[in-house]
PDB file of N, CA and C in Angstrom:
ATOM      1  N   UNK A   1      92.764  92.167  98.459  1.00  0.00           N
ATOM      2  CA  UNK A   1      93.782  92.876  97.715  1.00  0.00           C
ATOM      3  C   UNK A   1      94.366  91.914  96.683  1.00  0.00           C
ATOM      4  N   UNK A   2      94.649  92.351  95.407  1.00  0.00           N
ATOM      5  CA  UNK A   2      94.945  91.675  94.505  1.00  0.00           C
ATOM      6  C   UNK A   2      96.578  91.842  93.934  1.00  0.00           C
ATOM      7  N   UNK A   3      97.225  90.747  94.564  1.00  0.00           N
ATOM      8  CA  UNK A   3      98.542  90.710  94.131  1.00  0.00           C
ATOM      9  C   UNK A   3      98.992  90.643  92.730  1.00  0.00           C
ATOM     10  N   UNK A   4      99.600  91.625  91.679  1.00  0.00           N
ATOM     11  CA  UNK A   4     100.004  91.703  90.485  1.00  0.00           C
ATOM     12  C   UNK A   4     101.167  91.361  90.362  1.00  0.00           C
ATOM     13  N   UNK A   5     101.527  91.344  89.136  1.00  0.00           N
ATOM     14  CA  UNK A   5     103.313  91.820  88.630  1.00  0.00           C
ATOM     15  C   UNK A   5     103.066  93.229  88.572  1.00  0.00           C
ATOM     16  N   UNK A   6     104.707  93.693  88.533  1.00  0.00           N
ATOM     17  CA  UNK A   6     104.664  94.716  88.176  1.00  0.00           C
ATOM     18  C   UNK A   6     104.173  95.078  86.992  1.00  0.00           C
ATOM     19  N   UNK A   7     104.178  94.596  86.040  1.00  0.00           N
ATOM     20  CA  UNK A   7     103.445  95.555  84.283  1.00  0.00           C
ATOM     21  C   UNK A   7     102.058  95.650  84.832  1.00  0.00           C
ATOM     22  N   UNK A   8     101.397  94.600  85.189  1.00  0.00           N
ATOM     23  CA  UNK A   8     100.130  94.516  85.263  1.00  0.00           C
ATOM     24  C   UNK A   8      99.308  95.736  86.275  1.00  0.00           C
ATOM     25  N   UNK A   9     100.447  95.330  87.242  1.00  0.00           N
ATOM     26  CA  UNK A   9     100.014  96.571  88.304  1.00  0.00           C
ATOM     27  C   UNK A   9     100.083  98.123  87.470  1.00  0.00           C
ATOM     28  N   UNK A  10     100.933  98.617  86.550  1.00  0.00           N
ATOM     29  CA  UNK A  10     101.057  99.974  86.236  1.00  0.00           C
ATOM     30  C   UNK A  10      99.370  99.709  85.407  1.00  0.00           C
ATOM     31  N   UNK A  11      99.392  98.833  84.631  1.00  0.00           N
ATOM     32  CA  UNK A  11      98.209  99.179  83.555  1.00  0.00           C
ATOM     33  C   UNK A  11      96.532  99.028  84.646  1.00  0.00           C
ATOM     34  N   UNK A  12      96.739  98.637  85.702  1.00  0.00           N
ATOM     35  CA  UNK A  12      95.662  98.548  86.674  1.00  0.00           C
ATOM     36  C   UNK A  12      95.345 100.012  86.943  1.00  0.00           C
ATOM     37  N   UNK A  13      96.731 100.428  87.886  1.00  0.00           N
ATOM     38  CA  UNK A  13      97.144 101.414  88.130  1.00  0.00           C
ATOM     39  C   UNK A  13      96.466 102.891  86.862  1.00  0.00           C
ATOM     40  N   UNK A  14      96.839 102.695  85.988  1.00  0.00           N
ATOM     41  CA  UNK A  14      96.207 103.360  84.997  1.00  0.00           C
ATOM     42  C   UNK A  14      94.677 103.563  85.053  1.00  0.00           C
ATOM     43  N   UNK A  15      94.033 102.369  85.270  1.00  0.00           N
ATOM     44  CA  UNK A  15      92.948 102.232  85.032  1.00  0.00           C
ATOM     45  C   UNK A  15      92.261 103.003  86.575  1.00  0.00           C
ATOM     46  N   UNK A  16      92.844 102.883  87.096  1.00  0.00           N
ATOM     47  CA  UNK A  16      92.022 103.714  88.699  1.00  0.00           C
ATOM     48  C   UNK A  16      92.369 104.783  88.698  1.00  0.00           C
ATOM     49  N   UNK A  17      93.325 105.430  87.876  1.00  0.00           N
ATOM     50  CA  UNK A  17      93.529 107.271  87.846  1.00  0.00           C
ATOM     51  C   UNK A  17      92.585 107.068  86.667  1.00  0.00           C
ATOM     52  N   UNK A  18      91.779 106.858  85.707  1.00  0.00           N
ATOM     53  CA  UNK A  18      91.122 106.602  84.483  1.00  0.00           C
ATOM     54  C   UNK A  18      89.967 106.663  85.476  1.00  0.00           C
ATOM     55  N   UNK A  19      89.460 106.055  86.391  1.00  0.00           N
ATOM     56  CA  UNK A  19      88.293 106.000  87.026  1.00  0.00           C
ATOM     57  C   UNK A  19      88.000 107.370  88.044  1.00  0.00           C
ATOM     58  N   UNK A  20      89.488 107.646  88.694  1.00  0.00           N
ATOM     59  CA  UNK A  20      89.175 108.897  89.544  1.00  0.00           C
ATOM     60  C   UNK A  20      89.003 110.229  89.067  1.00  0.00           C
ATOM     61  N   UNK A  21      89.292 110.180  87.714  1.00  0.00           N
ATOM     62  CA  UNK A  21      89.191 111.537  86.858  1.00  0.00           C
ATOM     63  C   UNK A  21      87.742 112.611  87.239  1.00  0.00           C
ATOM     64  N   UNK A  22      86.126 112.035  87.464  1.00  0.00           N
ATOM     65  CA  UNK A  22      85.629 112.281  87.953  1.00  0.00           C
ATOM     66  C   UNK A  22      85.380 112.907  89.130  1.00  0.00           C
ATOM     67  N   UNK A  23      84.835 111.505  90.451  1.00  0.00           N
ATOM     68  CA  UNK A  23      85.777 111.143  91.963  1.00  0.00           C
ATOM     69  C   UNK A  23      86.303 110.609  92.488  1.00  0.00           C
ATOM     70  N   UNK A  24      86.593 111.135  93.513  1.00  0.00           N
ATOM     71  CA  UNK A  24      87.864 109.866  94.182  1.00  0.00           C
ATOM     72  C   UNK A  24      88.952 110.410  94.129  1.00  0.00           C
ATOM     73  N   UNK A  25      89.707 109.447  94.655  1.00  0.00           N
ATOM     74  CA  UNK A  25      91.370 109.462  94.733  1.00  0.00           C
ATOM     75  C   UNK A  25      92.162 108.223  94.830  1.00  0.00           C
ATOM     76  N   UNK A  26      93.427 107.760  94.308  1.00  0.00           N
ATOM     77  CA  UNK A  26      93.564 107.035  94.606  1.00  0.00           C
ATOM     78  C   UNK A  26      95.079 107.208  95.237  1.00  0.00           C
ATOM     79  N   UNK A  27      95.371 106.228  96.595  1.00  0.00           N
ATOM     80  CA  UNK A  27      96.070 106.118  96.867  1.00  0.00           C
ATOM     81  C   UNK A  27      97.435 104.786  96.596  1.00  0.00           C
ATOM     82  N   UNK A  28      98.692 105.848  96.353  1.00  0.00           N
ATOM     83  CA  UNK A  28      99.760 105.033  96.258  1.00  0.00           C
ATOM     84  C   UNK A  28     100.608 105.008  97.144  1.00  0.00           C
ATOM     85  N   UNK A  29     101.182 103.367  97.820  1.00  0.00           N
ATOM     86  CA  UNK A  29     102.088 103.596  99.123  1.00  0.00           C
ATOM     87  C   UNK A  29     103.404 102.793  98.329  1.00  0.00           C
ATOM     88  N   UNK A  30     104.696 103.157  98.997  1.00  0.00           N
ATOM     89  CA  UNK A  30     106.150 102.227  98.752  1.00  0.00           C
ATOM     90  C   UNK A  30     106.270 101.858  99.785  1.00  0.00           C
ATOM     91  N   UNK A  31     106.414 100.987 100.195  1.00  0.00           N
ATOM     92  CA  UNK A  31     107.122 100.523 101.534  1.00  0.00           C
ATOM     93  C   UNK A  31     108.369  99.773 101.375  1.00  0.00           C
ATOM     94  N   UNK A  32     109.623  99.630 102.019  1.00  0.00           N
ATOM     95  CA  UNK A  32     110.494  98.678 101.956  1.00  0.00           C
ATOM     96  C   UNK A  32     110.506  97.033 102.589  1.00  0.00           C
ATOM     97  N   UNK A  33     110.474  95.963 101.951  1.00  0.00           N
ATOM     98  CA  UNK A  33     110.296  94.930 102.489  1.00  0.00           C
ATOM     99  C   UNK A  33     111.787  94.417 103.506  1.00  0.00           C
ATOM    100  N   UNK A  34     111.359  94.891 104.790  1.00  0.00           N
ATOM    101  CA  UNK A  34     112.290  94.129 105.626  1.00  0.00           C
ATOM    102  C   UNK A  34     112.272  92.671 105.700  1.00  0.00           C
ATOM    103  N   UNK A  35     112.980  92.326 106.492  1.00  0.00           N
ATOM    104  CA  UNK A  35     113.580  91.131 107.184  1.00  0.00           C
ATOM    105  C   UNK A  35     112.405  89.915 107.456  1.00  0.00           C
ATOM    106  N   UNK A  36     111.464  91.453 108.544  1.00  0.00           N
ATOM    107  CA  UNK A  36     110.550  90.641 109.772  1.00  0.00           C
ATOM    108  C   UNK A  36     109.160  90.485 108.298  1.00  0.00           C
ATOM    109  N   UNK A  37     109.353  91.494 107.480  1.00  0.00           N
ATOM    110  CA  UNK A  37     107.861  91.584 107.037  1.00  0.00           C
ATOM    111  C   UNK A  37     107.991  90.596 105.561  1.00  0.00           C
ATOM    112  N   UNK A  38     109.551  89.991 105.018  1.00  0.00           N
ATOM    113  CA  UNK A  38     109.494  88.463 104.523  1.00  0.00           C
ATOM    114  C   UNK A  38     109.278  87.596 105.042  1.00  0.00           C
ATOM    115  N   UNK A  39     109.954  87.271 106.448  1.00  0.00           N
ATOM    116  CA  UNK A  39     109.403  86.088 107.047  1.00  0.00           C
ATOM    117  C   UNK A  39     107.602  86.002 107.188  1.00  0.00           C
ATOM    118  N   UNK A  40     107.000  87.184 107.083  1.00  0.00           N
ATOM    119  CA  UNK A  40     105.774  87.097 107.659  1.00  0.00           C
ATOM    120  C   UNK A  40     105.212  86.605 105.957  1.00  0.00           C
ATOM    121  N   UNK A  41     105.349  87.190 104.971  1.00  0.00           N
ATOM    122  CA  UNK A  41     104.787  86.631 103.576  1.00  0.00           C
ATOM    123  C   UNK A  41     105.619  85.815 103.502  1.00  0.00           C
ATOM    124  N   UNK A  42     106.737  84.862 103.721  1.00  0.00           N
ATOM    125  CA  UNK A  42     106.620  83.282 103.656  1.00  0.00           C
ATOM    126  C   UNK A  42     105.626  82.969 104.840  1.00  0.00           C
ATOM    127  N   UNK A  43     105.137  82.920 105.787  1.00  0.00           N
ATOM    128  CA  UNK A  43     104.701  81.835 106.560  1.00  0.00           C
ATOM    129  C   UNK A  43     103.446  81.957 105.816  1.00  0.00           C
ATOM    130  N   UNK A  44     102.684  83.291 105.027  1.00  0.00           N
ATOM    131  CA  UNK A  44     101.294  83.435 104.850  1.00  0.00           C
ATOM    132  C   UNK A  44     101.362  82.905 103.755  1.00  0.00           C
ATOM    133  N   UNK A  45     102.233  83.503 102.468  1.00  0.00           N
ATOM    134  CA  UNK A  45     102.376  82.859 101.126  1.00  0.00           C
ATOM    135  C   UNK A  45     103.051  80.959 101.137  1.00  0.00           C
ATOM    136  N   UNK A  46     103.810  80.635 101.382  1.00  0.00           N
ATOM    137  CA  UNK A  46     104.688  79.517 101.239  1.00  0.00           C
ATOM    138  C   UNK A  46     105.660  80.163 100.349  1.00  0.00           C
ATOM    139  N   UNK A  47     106.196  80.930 100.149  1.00  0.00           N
ATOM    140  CA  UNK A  47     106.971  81.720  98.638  1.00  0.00           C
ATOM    141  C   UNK A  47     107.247  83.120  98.794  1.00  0.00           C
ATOM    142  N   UNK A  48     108.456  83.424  98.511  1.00  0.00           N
ATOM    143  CA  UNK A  48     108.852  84.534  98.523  1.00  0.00           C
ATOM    144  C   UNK A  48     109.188  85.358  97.244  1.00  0.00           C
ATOM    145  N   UNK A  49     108.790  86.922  97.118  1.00  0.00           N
ATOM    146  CA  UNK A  49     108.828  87.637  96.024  1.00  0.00           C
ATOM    147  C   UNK A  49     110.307  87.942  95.451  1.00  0.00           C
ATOM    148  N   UNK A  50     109.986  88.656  94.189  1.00  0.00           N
ATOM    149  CA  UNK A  50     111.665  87.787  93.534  1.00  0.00           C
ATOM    150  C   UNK A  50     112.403  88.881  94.206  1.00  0.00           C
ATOM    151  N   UNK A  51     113.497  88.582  94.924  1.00  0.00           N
ATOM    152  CA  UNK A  51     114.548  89.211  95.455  1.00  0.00           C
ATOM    153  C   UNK A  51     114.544  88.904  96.723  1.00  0.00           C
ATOM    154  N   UNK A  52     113.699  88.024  97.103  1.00  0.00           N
ATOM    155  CA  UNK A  52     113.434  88.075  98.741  1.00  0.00           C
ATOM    156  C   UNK A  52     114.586  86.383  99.367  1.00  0.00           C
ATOM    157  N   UNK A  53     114.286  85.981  98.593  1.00  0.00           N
ATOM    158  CA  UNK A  53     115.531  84.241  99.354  1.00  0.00           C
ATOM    159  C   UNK A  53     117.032  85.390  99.525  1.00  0.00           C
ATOM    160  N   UNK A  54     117.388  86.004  98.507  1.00  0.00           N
ATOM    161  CA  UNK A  54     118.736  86.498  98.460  1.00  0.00           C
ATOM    162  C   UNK A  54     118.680  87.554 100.014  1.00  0.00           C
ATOM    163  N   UNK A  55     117.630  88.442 100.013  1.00  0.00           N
ATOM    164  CA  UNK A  55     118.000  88.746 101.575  1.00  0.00           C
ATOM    165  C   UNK A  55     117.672  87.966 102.648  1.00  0.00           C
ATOM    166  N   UNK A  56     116.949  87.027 102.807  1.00  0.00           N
ATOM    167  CA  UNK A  56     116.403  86.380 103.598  1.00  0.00           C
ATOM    168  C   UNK A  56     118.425  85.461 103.995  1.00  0.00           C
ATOM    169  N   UNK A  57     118.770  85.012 103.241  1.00  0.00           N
ATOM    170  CA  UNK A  57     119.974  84.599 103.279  1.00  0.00           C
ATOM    171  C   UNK A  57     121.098  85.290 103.954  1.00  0.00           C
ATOM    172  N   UNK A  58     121.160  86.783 102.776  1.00  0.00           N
ATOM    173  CA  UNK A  58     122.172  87.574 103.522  1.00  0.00           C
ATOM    174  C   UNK A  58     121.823  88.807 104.151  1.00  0.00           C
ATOM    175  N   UNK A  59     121.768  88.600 105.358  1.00  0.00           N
ATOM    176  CA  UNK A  59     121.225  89.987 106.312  1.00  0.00           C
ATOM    177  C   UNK A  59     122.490  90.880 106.517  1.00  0.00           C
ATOM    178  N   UNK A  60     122.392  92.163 106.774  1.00  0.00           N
ATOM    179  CA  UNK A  60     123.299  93.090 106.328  1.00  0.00           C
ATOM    180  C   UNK A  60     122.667  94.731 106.041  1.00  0.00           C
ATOM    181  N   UNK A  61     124.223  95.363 106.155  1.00  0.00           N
ATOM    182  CA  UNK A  61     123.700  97.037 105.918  1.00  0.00           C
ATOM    183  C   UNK A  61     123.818  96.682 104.330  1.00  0.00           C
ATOM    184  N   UNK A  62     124.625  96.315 103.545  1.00  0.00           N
ATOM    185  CA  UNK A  62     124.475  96.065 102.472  1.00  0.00           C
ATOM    186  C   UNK A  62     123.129  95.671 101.402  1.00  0.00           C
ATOM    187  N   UNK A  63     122.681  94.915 101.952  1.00  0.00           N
ATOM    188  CA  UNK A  63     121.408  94.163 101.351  1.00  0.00           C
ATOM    189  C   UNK A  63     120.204  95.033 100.789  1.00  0.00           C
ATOM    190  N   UNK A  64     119.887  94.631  99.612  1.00  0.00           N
ATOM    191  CA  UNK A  64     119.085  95.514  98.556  1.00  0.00           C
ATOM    192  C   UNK A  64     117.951  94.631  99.142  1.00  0.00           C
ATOM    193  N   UNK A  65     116.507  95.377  99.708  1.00  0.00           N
ATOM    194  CA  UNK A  65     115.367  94.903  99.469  1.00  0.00           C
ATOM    195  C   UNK A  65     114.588  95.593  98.499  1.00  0.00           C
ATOM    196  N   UNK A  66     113.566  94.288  98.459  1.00  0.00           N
ATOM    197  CA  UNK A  66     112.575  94.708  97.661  1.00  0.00           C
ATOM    198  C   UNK A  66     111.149  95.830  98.081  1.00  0.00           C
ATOM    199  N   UNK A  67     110.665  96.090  96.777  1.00  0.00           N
ATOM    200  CA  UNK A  67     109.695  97.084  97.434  1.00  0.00           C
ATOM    201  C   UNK A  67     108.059  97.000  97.354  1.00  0.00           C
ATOM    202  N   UNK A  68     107.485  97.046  98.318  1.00  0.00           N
ATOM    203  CA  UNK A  68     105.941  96.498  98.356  1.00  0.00           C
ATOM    204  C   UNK A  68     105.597  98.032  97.628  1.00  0.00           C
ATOM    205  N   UNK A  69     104.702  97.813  96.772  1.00  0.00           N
ATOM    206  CA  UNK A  69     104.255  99.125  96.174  1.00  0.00           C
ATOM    207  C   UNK A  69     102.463  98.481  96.529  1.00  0.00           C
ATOM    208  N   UNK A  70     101.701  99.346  96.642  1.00  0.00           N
ATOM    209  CA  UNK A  70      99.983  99.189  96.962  1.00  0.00           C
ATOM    210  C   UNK A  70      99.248 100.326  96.816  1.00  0.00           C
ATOM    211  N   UNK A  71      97.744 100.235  96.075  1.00  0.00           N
ATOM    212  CA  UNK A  71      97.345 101.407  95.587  1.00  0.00           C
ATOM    213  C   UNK A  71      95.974 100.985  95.475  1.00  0.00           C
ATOM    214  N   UNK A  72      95.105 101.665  96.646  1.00  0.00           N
ATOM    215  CA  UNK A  72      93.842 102.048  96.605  1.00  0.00           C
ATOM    216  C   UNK A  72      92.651 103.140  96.214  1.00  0.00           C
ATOM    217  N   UNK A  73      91.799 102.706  95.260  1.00  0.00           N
ATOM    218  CA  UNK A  73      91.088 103.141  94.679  1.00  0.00           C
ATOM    219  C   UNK A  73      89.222 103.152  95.424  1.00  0.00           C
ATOM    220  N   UNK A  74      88.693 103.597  96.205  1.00  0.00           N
ATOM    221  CA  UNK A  74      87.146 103.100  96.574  1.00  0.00           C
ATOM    222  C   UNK A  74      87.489 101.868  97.300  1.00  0.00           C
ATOM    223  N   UNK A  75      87.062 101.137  97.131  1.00  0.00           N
ATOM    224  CA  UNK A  75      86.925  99.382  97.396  1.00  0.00           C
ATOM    225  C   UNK A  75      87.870  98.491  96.797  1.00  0.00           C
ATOM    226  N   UNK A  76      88.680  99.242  96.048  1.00  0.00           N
ATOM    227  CA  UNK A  76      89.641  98.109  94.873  1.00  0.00           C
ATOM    228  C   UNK A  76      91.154  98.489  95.056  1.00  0.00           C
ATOM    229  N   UNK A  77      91.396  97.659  95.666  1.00  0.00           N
ATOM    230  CA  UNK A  77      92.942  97.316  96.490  1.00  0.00           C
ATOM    231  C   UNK A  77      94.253  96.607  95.324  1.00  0.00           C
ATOM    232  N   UNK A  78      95.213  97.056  94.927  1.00  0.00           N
ATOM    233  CA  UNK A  78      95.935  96.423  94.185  1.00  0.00           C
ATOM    234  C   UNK A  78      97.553  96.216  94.799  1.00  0.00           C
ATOM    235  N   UNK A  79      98.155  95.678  94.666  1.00  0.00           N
ATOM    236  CA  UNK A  79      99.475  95.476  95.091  1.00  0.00           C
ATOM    237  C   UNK A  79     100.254  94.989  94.205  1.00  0.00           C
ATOM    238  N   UNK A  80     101.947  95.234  94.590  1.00  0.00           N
ATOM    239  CA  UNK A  80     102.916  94.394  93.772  1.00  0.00           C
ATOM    240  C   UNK A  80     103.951  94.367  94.294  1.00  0.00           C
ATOM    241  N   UNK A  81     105.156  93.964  93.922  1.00  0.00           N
ATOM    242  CA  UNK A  81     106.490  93.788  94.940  1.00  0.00           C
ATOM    243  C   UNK A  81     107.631  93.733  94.261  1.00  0.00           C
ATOM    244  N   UNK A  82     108.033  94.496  94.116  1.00  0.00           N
ATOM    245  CA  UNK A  82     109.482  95.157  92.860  1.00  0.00           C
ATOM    246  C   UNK A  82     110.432  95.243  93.278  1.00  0.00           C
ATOM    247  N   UNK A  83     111.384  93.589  92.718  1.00  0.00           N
ATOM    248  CA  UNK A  83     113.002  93.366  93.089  1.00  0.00           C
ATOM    249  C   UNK A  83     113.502  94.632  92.697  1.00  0.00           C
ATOM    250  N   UNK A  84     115.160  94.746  93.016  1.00  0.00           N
ATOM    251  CA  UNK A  84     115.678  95.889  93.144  1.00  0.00           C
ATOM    252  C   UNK A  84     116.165  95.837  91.827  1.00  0.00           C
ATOM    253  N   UNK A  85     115.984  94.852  91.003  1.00  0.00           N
ATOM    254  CA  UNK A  85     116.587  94.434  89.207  1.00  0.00           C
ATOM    255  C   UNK A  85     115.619  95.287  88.388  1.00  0.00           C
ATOM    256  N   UNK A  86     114.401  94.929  89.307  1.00  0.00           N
ATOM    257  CA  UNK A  86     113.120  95.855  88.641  1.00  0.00           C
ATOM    258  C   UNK A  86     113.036  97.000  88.427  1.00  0.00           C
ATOM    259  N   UNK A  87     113.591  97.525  89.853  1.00  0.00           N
ATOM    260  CA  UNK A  87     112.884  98.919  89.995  1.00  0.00           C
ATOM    261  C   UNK A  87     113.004  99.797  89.364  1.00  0.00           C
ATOM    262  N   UNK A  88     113.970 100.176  88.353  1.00  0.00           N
ATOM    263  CA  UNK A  88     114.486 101.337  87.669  1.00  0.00           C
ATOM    264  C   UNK A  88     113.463 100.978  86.389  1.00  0.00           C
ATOM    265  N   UNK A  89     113.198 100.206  85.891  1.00  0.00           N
ATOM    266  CA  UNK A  89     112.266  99.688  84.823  1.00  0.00           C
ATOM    267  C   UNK A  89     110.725  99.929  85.140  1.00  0.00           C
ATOM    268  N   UNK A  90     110.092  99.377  86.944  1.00  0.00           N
ATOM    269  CA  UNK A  90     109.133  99.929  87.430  1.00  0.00           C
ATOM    270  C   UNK A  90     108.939 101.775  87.256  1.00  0.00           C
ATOM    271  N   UNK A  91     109.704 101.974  87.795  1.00  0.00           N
ATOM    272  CA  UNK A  91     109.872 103.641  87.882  1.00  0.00           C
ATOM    273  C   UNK A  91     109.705 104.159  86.708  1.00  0.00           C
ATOM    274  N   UNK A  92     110.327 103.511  85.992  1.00  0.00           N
ATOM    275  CA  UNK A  92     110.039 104.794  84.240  1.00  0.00           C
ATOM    276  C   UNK A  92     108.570 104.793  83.987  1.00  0.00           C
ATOM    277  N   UNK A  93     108.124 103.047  83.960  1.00  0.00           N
ATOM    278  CA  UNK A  93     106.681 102.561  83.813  1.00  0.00           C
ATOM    279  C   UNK A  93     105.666 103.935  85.125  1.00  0.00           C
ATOM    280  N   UNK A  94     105.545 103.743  86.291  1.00  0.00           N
ATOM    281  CA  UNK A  94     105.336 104.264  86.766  1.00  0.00           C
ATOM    282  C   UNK A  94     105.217 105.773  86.877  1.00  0.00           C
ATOM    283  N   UNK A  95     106.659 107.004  86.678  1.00  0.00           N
ATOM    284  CA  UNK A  95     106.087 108.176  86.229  1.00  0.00           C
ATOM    285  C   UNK A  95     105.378 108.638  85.200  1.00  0.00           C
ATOM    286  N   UNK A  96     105.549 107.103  84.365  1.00  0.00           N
ATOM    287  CA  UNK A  96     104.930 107.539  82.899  1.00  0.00           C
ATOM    288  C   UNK A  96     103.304 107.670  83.010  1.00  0.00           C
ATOM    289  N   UNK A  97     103.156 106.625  83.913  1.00  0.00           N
ATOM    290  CA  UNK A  97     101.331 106.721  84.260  1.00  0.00           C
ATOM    291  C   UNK A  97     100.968 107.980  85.116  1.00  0.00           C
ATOM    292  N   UNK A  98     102.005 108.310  85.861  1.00  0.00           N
ATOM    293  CA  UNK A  98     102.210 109.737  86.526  1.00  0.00           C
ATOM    294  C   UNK A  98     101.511 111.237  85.658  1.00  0.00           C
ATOM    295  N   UNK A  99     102.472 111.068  84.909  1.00  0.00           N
ATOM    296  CA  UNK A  99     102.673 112.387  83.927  1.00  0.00           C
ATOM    297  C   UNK A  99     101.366 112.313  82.998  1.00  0.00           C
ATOM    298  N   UNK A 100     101.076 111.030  82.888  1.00  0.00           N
ATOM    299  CA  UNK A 100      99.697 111.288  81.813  1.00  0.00           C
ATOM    300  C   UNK A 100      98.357 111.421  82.325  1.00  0.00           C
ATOM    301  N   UNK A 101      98.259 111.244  83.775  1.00  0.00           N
ATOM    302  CA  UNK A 101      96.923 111.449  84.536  1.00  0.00           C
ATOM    303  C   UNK A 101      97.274 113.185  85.694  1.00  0.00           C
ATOM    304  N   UNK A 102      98.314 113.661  85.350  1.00  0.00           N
ATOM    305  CA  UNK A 102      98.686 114.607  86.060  1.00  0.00           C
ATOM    306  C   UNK A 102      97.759 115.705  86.050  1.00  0.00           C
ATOM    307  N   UNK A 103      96.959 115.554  84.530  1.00  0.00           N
ATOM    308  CA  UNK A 103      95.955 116.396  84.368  1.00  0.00           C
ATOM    309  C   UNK A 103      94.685 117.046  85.153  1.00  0.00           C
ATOM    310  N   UNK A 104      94.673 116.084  86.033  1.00  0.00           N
ATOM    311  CA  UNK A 104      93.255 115.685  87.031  1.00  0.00           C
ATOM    312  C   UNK A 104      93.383 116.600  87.845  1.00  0.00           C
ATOM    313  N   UNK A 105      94.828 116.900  88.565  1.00  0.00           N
ATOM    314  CA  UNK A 105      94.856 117.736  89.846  1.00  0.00           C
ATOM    315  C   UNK A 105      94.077 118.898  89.331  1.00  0.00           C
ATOM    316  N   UNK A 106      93.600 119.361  90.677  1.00  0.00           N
ATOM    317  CA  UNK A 106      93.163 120.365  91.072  1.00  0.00           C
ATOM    318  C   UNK A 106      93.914 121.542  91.500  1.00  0.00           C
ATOM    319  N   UNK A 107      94.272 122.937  91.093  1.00  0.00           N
ATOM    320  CA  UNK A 107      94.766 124.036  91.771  1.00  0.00           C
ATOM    321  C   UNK A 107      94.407 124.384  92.765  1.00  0.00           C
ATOM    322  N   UNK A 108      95.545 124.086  93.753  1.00  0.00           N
ATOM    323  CA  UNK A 108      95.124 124.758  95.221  1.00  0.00           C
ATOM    324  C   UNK A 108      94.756 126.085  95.140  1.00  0.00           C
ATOM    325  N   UNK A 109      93.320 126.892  96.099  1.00  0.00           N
ATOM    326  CA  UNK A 109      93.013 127.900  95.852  1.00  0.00           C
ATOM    327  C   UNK A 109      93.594 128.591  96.818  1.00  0.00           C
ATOM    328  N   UNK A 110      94.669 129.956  96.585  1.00  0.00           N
ATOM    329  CA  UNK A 110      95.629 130.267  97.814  1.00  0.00           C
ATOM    330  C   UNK A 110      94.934 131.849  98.167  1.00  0.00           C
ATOM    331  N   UNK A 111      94.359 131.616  99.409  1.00  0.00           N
ATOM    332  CA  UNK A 111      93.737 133.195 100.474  1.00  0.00           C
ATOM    333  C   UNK A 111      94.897 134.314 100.195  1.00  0.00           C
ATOM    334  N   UNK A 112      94.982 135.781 100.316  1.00  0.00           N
ATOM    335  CA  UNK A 112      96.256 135.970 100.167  1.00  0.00           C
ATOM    336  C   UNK A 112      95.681 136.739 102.086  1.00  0.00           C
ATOM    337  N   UNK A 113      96.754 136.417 102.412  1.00  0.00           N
ATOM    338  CA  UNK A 113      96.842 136.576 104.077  1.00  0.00           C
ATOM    339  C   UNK A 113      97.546 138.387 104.066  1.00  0.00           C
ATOM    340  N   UNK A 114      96.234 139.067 104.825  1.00  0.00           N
ATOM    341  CA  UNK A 114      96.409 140.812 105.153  1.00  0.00           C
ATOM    342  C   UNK A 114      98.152 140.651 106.193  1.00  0.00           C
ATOM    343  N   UNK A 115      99.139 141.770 105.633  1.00  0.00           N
ATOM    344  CA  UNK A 115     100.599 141.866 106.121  1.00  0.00           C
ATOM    345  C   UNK A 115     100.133 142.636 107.597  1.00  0.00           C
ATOM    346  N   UNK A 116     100.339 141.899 108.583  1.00  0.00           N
ATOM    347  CA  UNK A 116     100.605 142.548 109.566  1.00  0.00           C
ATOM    348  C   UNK A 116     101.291 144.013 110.141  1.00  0.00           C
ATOM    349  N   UNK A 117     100.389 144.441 110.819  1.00  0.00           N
ATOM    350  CA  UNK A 117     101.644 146.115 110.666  1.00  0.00           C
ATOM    351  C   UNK A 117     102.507 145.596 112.042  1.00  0.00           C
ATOM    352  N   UNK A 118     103.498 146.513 112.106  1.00  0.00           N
ATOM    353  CA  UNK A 118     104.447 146.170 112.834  1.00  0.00           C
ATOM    354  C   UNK A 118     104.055 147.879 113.936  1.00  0.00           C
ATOM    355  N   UNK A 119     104.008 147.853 114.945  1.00  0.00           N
ATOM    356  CA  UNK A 119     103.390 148.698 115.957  1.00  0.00           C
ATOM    357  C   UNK A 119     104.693 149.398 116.962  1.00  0.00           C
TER     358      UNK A 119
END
């Protein structure tokens, strides 16, 4: 899996709805980066993603984490990790790649289900 920035990740990102237009699908996950799952990318990384020392410091109901975003395509794995300074800047970037590959879906084909008689 290939760790990005965020810009890089949307224009990746682009490029695998650009590829699934055909087949495929690609999948996008958010997850929230807790507590347990920074300590675990410092011991693996040596380094923490930007926003992560500030919670790692102050634990709390308060505390803004950051967000693991990851998006699989076939065989081609991408990731990124978007402080909470980011995210509103991620997000615009993000529906924008949204709205321009929206084209692809498919119309669900809907049965129309016979009304039961009432007896």
């Amino acid at each position: 899996m290939r760790e990005l920035d965020p810009i890089a990740f949307t224009v990746e990102l682009g490029k695998l709805y650009e590829q699934s237009k055909t087949t495929g699908t690609v999948a996008v996950t958010i997850k929230r980066m807790t507590h347990a799952r920074l300590k675990k990318v410092l011991q693996i990384k040596k380094n923490l993603p930007k926003g992560g020392s500030h919670v790692m410091e102050n634990e709390g109901p308060t505390v803004e984490y950051p967000c693991l975003i990851r998006a699989a395509y076939k065989q081609t794995k991408i990731s990124t990790t978007v402080s909470v300074d980011e995210f509103s800047k991620f997000q615009a970037a993000y529906s924008t790649i949204i709205r321009a590959y929206m084209d692809t879906l498919k119309k669900k084909e809907r049965v129309k289900k016979a009304k039961k008689l009432k007896t």
